[in-house]
N, C-alpha and C. Protein backbone atom coordinates (compact mmCIF):
# COMPACT_ATOMS: atom_id res chain seq x y z
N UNK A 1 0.85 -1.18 0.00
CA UNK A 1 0.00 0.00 0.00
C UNK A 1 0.90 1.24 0.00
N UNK A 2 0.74 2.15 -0.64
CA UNK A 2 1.15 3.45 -0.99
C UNK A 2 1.13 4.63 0.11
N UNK A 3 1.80 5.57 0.23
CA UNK A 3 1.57 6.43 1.03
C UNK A 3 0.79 7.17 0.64
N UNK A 4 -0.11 7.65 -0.76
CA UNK A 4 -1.41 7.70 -1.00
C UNK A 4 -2.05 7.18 -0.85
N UNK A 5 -2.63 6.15 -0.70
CA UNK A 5 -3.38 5.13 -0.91
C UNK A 5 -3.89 5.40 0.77
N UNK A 6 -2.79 5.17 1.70
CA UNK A 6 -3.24 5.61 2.97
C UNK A 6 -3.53 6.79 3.72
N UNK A 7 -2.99 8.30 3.03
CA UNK A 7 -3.56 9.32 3.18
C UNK A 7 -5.46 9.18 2.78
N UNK A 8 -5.34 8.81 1.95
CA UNK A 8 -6.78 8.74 1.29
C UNK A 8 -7.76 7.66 2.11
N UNK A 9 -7.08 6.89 2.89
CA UNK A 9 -8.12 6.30 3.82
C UNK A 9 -8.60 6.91 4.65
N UNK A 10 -7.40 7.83 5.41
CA UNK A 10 -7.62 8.64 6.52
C UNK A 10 -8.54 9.70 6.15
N UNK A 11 -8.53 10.47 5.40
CA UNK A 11 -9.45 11.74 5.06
C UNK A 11 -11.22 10.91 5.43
N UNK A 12 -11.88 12.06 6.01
CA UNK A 12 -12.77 11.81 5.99
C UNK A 12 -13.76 11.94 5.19
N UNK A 13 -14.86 11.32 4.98
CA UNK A 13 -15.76 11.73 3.83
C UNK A 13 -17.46 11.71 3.83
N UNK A 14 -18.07 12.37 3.48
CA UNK A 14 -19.51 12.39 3.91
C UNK A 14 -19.67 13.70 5.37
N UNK A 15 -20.74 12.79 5.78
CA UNK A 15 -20.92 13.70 7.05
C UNK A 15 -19.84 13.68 8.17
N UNK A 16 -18.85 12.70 7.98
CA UNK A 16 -17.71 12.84 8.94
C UNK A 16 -16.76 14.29 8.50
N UNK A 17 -16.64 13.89 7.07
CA UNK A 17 -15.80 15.39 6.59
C UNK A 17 -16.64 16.48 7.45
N UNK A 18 -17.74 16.94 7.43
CA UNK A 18 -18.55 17.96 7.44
C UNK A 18 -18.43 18.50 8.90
N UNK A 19 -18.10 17.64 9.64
CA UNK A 19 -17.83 17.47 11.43
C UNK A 19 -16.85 18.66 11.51
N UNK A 20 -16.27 18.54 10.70
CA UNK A 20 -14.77 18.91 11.13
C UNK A 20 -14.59 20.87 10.65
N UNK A 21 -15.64 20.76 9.83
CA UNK A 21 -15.93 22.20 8.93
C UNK A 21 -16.02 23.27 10.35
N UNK A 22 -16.46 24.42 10.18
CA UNK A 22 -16.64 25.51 11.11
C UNK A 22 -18.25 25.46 10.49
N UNK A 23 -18.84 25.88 12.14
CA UNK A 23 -20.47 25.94 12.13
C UNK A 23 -20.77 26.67 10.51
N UNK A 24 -20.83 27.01 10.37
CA UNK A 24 -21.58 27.85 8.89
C UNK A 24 -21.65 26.95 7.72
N UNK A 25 -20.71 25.96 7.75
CA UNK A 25 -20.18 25.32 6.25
C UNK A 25 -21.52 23.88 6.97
N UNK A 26 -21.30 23.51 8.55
CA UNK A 26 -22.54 22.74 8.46
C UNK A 26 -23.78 23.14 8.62
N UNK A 27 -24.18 24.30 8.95
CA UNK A 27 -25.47 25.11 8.81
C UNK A 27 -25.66 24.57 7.05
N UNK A 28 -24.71 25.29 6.40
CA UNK A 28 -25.38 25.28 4.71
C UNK A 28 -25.53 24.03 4.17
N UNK A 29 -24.95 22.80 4.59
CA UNK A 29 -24.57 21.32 4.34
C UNK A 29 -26.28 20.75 4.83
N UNK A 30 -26.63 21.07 6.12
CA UNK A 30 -28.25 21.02 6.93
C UNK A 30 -29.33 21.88 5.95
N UNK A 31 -29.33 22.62 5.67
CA UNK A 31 -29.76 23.14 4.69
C UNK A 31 -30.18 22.87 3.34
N UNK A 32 -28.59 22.08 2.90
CA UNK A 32 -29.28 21.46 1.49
C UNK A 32 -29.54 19.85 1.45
N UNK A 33 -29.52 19.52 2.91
CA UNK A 33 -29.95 18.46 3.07
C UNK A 33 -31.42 18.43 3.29
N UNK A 34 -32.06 19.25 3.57
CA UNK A 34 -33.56 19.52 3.16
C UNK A 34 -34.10 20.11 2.34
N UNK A 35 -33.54 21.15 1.82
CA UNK A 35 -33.97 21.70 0.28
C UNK A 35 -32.84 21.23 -0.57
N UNK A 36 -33.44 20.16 -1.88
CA UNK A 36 -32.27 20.18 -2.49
C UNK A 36 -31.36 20.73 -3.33
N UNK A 37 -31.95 21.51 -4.27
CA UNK A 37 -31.12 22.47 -4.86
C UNK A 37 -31.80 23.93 -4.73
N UNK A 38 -30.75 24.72 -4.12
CA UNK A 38 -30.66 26.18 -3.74
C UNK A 38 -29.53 27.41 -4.62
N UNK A 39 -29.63 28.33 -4.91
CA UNK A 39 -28.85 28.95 -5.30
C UNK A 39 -27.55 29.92 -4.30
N UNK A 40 -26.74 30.30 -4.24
CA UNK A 40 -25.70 30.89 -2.89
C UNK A 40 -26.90 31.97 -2.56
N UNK A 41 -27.65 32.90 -3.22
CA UNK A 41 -28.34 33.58 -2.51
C UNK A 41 -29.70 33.21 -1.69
N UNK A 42 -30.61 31.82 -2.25
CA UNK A 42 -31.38 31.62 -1.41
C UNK A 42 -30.87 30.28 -0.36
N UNK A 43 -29.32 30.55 -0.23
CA UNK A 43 -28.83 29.83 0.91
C UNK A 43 -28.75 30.40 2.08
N UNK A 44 -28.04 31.73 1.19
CA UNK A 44 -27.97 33.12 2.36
C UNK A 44 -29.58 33.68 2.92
N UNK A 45 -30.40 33.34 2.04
CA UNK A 45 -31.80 33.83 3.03
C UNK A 45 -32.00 33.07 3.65
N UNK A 46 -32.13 31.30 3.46
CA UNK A 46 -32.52 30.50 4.57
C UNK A 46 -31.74 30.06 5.55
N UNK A 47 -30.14 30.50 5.56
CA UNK A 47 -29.35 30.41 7.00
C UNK A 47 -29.46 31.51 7.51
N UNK A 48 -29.95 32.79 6.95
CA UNK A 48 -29.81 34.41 7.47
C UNK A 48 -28.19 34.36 7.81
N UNK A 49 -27.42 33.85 6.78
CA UNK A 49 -25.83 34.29 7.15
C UNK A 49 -25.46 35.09 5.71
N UNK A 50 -24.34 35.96 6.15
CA UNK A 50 -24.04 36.45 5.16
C UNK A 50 -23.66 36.52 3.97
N UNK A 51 -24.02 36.37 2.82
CA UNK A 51 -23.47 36.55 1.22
C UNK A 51 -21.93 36.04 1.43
N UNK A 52 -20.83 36.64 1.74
CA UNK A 52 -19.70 36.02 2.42
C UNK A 52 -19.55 35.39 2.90
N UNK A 53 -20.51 35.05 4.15
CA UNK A 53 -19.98 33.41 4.71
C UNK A 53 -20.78 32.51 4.27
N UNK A 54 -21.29 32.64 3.53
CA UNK A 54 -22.33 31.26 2.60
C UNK A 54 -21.15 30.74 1.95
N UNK A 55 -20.49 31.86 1.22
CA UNK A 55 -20.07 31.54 -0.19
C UNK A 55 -18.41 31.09 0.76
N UNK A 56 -18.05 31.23 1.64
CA UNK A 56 -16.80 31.12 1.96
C UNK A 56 -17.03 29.36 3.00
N UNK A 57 -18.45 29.24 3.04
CA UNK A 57 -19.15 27.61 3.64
C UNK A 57 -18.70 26.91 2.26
N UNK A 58 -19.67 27.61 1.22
CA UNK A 58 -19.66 26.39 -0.02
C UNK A 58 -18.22 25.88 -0.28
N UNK A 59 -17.27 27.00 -0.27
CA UNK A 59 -15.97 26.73 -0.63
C UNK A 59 -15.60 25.61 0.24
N UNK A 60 -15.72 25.91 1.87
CA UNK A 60 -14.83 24.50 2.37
C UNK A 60 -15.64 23.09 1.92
N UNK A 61 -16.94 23.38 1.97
CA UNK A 61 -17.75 22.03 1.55
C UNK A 61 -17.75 21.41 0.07
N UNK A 62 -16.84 22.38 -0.78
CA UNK A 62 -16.30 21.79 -2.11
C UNK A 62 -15.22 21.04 -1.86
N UNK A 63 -14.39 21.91 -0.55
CA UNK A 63 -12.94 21.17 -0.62
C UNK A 63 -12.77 19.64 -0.10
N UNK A 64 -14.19 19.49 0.30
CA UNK A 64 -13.89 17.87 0.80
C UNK A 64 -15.14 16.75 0.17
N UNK A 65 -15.43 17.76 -0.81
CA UNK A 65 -16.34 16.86 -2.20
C UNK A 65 -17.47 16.83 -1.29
N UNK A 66 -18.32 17.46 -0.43
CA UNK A 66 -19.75 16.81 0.15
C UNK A 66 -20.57 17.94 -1.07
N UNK A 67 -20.27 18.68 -1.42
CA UNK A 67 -21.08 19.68 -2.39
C UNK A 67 -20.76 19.52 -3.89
N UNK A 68 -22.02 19.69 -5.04
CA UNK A 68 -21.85 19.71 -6.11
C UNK A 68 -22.75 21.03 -6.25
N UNK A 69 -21.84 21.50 -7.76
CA UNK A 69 -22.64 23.31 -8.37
C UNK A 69 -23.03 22.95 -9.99
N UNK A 70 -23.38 23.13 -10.28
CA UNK A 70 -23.79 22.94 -11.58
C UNK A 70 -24.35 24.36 -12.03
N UNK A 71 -24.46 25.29 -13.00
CA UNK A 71 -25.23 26.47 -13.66
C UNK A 71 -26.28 26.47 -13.76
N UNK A 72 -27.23 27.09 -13.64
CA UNK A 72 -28.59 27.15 -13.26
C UNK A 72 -29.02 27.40 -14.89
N UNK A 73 -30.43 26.47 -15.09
CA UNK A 73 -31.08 26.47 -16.16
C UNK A 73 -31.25 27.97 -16.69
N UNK A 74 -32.24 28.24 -15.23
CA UNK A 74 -32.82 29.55 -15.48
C UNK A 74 -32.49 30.89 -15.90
N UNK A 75 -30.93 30.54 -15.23
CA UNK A 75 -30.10 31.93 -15.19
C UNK A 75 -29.26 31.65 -14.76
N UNK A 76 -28.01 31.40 -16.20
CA UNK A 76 -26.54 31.18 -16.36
C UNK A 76 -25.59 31.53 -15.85
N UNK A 77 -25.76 32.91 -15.17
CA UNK A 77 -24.87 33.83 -14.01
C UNK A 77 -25.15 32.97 -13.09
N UNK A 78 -25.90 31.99 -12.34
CA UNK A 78 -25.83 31.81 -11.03
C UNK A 78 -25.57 30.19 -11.28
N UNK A 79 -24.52 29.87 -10.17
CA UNK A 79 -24.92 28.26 -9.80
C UNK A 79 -25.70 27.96 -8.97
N UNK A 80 -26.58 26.63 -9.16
CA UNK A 80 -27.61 25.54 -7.98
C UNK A 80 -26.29 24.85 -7.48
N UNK A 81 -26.19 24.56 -6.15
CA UNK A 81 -25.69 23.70 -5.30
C UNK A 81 -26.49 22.59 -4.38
N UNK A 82 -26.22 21.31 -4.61
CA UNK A 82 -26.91 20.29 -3.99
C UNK A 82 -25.71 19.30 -3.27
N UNK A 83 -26.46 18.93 -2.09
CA UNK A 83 -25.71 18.07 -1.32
C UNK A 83 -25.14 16.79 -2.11
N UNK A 84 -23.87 16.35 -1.89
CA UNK A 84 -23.17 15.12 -2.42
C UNK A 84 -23.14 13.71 -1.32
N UNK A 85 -23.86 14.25 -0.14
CA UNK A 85 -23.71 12.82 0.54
C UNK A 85 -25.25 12.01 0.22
N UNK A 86 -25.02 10.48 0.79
CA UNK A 86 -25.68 9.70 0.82
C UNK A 86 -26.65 9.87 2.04
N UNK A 87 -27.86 9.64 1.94
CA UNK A 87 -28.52 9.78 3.05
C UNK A 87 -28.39 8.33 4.34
């Protein structure tokens, strides 16, 4: 076994990754675990956190793969973000 191979065991993944985040990144993670796809601004209305710390949540919750963004049908300027874990 590789010394990748065993870094990559250790990392956590799912809702264990999410543990480890700062409150805001699992506020927005709780969030799109009940609504499933939201845009960064109607994330920021339903946590009432700020435009900045939504968008600075999504970022850590990209960095450990629990979030996917895709471009919004409706309107190409914005991405939908939906939860990546398993229920």
């Amino acid at each position: 076994m590789s010394a990748t191979d065993v870094q990559a065991e250790a990392e956590p993944t799912g809702w264990d990754a999410v543990a480890d985040l700062p409150p805001s990144a699992k506020l927005v993670a709780k969030v799109l675990e009940y609504d499933d796809r939201l845009t960064q601004s109607q994330l920021a209305e339903e946590t009432m956190l700020p435009p900045r710390t939504v968008r600075y949540a999504l970022t850590r919750l990209e960095d450990v793969d629990v979030v996917d963004s895709r471009f919004s049908f409706t309107d190409a300027r914005k991405r939908v973000y939906t939860l990546a874990i398993d229920a």
